[in-house]
Protein backbone atom coordinates (compact mmCIF):
# COMPACT_ATOMS: atom_id res chain seq x y z
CA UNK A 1 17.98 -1.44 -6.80
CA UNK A 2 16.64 -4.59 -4.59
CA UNK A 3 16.23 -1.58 -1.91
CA UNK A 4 14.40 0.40 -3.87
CA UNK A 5 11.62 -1.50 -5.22
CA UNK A 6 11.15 -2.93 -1.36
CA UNK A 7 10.83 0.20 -0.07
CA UNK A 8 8.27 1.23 -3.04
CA UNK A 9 6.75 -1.94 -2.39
CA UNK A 10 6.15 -1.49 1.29
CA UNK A 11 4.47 2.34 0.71
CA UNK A 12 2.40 0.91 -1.76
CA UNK A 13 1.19 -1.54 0.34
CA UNK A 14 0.80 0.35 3.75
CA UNK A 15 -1.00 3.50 1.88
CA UNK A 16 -3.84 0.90 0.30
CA UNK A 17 -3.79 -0.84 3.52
CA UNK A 18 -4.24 2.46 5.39
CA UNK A 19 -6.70 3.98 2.81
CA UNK A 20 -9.26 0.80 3.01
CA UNK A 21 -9.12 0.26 6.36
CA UNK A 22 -8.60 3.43 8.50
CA UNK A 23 -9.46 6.22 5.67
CA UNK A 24 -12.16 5.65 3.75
CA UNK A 25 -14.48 5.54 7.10
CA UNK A 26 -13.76 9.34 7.75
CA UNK A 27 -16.56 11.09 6.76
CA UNK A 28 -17.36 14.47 7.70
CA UNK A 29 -20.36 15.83 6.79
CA UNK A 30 -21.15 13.60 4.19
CA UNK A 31 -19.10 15.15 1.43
CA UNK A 32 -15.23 15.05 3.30
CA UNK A 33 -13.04 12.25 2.81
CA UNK A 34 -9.21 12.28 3.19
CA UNK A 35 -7.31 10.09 0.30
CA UNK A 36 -3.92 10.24 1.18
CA UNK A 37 -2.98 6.82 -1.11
CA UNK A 38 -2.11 9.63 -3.72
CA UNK A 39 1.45 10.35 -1.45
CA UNK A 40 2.54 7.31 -3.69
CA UNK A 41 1.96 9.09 -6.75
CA UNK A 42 3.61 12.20 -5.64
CA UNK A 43 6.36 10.69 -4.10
CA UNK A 44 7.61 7.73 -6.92
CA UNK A 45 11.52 8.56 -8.36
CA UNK A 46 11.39 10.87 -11.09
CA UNK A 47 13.91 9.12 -12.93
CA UNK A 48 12.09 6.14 -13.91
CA UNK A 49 10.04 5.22 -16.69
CA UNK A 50 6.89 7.35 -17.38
CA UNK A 51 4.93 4.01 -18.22
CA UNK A 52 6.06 2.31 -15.41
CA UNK A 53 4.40 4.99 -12.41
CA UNK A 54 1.56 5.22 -14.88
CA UNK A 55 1.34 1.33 -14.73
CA UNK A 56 1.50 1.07 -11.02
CA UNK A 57 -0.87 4.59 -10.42
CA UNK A 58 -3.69 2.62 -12.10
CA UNK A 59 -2.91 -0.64 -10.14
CA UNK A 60 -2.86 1.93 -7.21
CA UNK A 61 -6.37 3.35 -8.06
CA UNK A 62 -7.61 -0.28 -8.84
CA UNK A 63 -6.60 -1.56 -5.56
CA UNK A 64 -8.90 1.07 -3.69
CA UNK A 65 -11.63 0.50 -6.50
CA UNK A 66 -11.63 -3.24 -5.75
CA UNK A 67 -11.95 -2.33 -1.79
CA UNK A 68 -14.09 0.44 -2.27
CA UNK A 69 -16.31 -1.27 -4.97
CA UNK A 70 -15.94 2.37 -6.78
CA UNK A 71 -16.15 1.26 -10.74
CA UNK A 72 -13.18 2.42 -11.81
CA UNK A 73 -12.84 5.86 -10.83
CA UNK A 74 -9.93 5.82 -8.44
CA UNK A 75 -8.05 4.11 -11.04
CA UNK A 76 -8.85 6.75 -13.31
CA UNK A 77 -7.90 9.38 -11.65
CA UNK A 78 -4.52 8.23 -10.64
CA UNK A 79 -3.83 7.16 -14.01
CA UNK A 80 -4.41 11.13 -14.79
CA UNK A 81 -2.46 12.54 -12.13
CA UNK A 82 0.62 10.38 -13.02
CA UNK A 83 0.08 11.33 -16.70
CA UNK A 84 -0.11 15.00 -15.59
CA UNK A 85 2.44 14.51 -12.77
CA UNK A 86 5.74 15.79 -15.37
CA UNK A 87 3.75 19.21 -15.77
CA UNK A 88 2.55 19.46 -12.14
CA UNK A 89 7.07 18.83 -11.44
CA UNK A 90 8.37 21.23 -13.71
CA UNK A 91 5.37 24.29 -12.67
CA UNK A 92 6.15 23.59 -8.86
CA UNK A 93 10.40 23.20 -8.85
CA UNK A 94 11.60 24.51 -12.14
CA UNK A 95 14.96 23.36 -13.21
CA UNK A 96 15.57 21.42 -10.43
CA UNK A 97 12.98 18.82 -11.95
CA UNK A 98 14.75 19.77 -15.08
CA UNK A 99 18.14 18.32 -14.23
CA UNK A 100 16.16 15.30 -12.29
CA UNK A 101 17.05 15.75 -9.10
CA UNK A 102 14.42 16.79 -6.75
CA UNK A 103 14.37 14.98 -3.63
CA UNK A 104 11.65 16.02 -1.21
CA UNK A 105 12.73 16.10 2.05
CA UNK A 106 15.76 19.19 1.08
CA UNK A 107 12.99 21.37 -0.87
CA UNK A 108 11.39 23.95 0.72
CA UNK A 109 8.13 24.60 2.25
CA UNK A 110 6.27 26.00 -0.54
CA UNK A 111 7.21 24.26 -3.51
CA UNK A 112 6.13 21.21 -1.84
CA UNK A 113 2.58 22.56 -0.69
CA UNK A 114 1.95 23.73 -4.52
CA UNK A 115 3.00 20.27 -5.67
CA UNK A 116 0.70 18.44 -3.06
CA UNK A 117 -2.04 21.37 -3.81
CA UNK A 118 -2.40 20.74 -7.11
CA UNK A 119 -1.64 16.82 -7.61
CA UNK A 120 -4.55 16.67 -4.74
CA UNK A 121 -7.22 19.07 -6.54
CA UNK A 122 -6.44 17.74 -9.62
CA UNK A 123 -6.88 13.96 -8.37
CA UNK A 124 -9.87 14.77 -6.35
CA UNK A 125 -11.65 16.72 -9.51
CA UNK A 126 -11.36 14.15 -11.61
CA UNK A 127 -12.19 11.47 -8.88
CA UNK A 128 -15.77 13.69 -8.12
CA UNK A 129 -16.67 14.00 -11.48
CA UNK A 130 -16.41 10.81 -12.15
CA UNK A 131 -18.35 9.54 -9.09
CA UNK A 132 -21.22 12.51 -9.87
CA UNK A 133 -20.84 12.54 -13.91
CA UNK A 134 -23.43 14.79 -14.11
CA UNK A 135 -22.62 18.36 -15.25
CA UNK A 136 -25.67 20.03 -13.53
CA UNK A 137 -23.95 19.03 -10.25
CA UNK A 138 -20.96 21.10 -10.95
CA UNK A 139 -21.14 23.00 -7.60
CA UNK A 140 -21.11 20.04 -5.57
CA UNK A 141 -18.28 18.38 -7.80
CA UNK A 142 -16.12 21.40 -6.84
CA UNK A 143 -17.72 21.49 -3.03
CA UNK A 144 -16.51 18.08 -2.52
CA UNK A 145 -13.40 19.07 -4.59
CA UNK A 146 -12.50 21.78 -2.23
CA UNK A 147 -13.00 20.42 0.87
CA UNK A 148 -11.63 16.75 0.30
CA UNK A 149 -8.51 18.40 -0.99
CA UNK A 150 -8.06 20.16 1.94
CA UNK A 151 -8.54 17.60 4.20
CA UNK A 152 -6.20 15.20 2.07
CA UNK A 153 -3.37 18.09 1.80
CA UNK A 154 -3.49 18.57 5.41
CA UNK A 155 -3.24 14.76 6.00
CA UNK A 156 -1.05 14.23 3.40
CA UNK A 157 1.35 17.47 4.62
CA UNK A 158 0.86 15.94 8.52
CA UNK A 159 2.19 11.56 7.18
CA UNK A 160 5.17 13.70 5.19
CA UNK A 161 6.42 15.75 8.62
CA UNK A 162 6.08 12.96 10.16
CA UNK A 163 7.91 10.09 7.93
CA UNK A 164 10.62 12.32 6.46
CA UNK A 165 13.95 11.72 8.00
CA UNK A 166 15.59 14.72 9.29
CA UNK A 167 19.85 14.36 8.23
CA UNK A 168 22.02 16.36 11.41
């Protein structure tokens, strides 16, 4: 259990750490950031507490806020994604989320992609219309949305390849 909660610890600290400092100053044209701090989100044990990975999503979200001096709206929409995050498991794997026992590194290809798709467009929706909040805006809301998420997925799909032990 010790183990566990170190190794929790560690990711949560390295993907604020990494999202402050290296992240958040990759800009592309003005409107493209990457926010791969969400892998945390999508990667907590299924088989604890709803409450607690809601609890430590919006001390997740705060942490960038209080880096990012964003108001709020990371924490907000990490608290939604983790409240959302049961629906997003059991659309994407089935009843292999149903019997609790998904682990990411043995599931294929796809599933995995959907998850990160739509934990990523649903994070970054909610992030942008937050940050706009302003429904004439609505196509640039879903511009950022769009490209953001791809960026992110593509980060986030290059930091799992990487970091996932392969077993021989």
């Amino acid at each position: 259990m010790n183990n566990v909660i170190s190794i929790h610890s560690v990711r949560f600290l390295v993907l604020v750490f990494f999202q402050v400092l290296i992240f958040n100053h990759i800009n592309f044209y003005g409107y493209i950031n990457p926010y791969p701090y969400i892998l945390f989100i999508a990667f907590f044990p299924i088989r604890h507490n709803r409450i607690l990975i809601i609890t430590l999503s919006f001390l997740l979200g705060l942490s960038v806020d209080l880096f990012l001096d964003t108001g709020g709206i990371h924490a907000a929409a990490c608290v939604f994604i983790a409240y959302v995050r049961p629906i997003i498991l059991k659309f994407c794997f089935g009843t292999i989320y149903e019997h609790q026992n998904i682990k990411f590194d043995t599931v294929e290809f796809g599933s995995k992609l959907t998850y990160f798709t739509l934990l990523t467009v649903t994070h970054h929706f909610v992030l942008f219309s937050l940050e706009i909040f302003n429904i004439s805006k609505i196509i640039l809301v879903l511009q950022k949305t769009l490209f953001s998420s791809i960026f992110t997925i593509l980060m986030c799909m290059i930091i799992t390849i990487i970091f996932t032990r392969k077993n021989k």
